[in-house]
C-alpha atoms as a PDB file:
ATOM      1  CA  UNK A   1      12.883  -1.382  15.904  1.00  0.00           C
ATOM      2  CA  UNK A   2       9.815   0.394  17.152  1.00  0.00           C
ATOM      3  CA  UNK A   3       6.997  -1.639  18.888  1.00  0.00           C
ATOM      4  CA  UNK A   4       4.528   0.006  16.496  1.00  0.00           C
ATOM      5  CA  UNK A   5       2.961  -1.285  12.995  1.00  0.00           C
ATOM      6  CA  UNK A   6       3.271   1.257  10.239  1.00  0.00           C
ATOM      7  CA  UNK A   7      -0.062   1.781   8.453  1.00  0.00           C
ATOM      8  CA  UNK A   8       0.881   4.050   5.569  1.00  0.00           C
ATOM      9  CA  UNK A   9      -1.815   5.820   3.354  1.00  0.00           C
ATOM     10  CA  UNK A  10      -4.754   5.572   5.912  1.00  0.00           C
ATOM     11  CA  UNK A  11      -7.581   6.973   5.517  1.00  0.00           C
ATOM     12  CA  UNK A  12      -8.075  10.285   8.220  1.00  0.00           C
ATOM     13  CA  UNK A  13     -11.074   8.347   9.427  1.00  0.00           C
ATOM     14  CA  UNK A  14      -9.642   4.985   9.531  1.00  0.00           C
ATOM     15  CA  UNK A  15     -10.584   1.981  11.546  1.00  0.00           C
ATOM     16  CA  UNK A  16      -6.696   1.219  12.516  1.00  0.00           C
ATOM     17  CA  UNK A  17      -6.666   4.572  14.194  1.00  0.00           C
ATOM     18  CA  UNK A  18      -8.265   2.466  16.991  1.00  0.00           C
ATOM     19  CA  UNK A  19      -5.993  -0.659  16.962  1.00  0.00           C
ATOM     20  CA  UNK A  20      -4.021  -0.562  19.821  1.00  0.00           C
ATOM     21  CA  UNK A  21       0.392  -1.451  18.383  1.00  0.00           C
ATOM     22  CA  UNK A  22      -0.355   0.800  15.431  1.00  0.00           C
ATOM     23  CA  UNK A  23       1.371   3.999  14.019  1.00  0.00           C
ATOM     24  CA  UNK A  24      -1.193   5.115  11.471  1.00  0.00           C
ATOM     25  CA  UNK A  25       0.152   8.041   8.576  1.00  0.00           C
ATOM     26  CA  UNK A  26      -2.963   9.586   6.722  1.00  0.00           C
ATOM     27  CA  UNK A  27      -3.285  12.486   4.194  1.00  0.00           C
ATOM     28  CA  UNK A  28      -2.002  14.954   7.133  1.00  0.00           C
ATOM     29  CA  UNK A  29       1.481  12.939   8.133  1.00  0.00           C
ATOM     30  CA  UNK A  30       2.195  11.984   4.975  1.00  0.00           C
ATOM     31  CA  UNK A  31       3.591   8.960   4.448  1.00  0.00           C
ATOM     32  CA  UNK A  32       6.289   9.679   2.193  1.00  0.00           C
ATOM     33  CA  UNK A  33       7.765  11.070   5.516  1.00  0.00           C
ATOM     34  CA  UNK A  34       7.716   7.435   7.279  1.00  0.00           C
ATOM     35  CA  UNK A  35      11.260   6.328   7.305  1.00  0.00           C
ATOM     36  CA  UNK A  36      10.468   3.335   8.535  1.00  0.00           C
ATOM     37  CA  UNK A  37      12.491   0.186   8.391  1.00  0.00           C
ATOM     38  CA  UNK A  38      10.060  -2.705   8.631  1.00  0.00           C
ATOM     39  CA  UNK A  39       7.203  -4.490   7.409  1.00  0.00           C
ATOM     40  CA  UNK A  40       4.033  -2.228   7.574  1.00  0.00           C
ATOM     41  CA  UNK A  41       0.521  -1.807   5.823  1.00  0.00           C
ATOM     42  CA  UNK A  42       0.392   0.139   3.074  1.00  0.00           C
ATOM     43  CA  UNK A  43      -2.796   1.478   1.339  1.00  0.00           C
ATOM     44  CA  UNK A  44      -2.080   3.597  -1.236  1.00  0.00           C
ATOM     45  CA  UNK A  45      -5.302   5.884  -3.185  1.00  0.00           C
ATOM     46  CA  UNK A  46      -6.308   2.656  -5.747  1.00  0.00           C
ATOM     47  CA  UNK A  47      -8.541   5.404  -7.912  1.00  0.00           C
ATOM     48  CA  UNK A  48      -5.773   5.824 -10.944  1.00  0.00           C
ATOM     49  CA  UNK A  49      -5.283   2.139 -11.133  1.00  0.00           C
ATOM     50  CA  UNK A  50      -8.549   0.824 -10.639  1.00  0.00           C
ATOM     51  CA  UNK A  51     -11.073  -0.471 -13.762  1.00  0.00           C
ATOM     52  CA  UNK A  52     -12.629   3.529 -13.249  1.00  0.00           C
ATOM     53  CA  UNK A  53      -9.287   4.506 -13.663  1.00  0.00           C
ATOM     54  CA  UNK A  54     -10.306   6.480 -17.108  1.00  0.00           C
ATOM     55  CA  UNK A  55     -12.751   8.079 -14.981  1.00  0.00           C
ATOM     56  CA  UNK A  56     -10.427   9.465 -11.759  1.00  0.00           C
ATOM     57  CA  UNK A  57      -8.812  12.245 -11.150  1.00  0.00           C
ATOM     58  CA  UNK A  58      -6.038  11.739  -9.101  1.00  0.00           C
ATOM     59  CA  UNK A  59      -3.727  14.460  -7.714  1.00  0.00           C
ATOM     60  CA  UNK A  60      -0.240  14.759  -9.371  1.00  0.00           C
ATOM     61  CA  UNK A  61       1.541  11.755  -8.223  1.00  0.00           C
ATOM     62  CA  UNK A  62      -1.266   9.958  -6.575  1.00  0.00           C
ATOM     63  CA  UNK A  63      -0.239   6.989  -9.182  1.00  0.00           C
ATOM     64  CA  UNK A  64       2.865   6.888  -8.209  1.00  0.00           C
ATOM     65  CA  UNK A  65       2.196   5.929  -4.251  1.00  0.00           C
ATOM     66  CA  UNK A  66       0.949   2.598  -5.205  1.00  0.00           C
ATOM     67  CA  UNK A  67       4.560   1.946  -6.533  1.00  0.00           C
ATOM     68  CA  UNK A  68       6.321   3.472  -4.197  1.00  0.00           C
ATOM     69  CA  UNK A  69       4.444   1.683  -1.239  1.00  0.00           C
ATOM     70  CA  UNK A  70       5.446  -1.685  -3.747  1.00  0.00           C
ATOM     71  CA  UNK A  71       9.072  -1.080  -3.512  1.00  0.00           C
ATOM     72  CA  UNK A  72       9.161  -0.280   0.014  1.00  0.00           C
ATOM     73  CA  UNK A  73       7.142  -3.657   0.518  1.00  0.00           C
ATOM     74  CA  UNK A  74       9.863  -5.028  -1.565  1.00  0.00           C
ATOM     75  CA  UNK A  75      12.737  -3.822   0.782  1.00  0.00           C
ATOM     76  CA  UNK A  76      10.891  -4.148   4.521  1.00  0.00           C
ATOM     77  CA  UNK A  77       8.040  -6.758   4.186  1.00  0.00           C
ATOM     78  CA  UNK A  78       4.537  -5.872   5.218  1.00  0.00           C
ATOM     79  CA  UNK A  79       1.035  -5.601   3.405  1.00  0.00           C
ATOM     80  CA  UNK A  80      -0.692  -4.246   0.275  1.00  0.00           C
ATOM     81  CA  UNK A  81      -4.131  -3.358   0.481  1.00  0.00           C
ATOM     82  CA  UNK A  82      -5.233  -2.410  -3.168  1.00  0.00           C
ATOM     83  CA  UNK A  83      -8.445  -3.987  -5.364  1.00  0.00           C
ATOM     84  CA  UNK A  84      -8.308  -7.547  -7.274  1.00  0.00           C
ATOM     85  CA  UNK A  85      -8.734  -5.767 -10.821  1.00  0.00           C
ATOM     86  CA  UNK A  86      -6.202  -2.935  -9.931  1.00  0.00           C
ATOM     87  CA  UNK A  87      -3.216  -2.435 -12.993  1.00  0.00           C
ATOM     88  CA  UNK A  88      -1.163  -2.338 -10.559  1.00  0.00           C
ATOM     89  CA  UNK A  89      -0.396  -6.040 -10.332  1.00  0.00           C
ATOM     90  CA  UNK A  90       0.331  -6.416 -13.672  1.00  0.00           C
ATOM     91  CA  UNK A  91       2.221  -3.412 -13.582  1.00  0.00           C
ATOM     92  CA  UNK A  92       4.741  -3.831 -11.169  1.00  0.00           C
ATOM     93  CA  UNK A  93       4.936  -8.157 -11.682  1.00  0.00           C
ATOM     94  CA  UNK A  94       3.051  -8.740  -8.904  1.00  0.00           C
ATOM     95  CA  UNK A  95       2.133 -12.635  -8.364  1.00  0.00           C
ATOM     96  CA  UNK A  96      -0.980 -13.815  -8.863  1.00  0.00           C
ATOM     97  CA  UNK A  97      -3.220 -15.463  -5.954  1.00  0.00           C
ATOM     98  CA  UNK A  98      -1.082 -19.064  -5.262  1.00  0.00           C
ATOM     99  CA  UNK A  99       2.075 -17.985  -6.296  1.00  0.00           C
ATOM    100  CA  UNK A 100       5.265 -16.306  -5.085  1.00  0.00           C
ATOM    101  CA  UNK A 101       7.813 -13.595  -6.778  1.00  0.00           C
ATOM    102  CA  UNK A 102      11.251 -13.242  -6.753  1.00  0.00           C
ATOM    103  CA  UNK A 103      10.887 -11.096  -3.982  1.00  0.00           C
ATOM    104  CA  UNK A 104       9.205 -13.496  -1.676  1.00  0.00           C
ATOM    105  CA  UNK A 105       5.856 -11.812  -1.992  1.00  0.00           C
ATOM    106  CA  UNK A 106       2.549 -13.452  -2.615  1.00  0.00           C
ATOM    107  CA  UNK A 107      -1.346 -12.334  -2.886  1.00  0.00           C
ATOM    108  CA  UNK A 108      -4.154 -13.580  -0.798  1.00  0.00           C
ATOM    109  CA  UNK A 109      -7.319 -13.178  -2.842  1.00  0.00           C
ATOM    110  CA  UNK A 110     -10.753 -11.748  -0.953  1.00  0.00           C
END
């Protein structure tokens, strides 16, 4: 188990490139390549699910990151950063601020 938070889907000029216990993957690691095996922060490109969505244009399997970083959630633990009126929630059955899922998870509401 590594000392080291995963923060997957960063941003190349992101703020948790300066927290100290972090192991930050942007656009140029890739996170697909993290193998990790425990909780982490995922922030996946919220532009195809967002209520713009109509108006994005997403790279071929941008969508699809926002899912994946979901089921790897699901599996390890860890964080979702992605916006209140994202499709994704209702998507992929994610609770609602309050409540839990089968999986243990819950959202915290900003």
């Amino acid at each position: 188990m590594s000392n080291l938070t995963p923060i997957l889907f960063a941003r190349a000029d992101s703020i948790y490139k300066q927290l100290p216990g972090t192991d930050v993957w942007d656009a140029d690691r890739n996170a697909l390549n993290c193998d990790n095996t425990e909780p982490g922060v995922y922030h996946p490109p919220c532009r195809a699910w967002g209520a713009f969505a109509m108006f994005a244009n997403p790279r071929p399997g941008e969508r699809d990151l926002a899912i994946w970083s979901v089921w790897k959630i699901r599996k390890y633990g860890g964080v979702l950063e992605h916006p209140a009126a994202s499709k994704l929630w209702p998507e992929m059955g994610l609770p609602r601020p309050g409540q839990r899922d089968e999986y243990g998870g819950f959202t915290v509401g900003i």
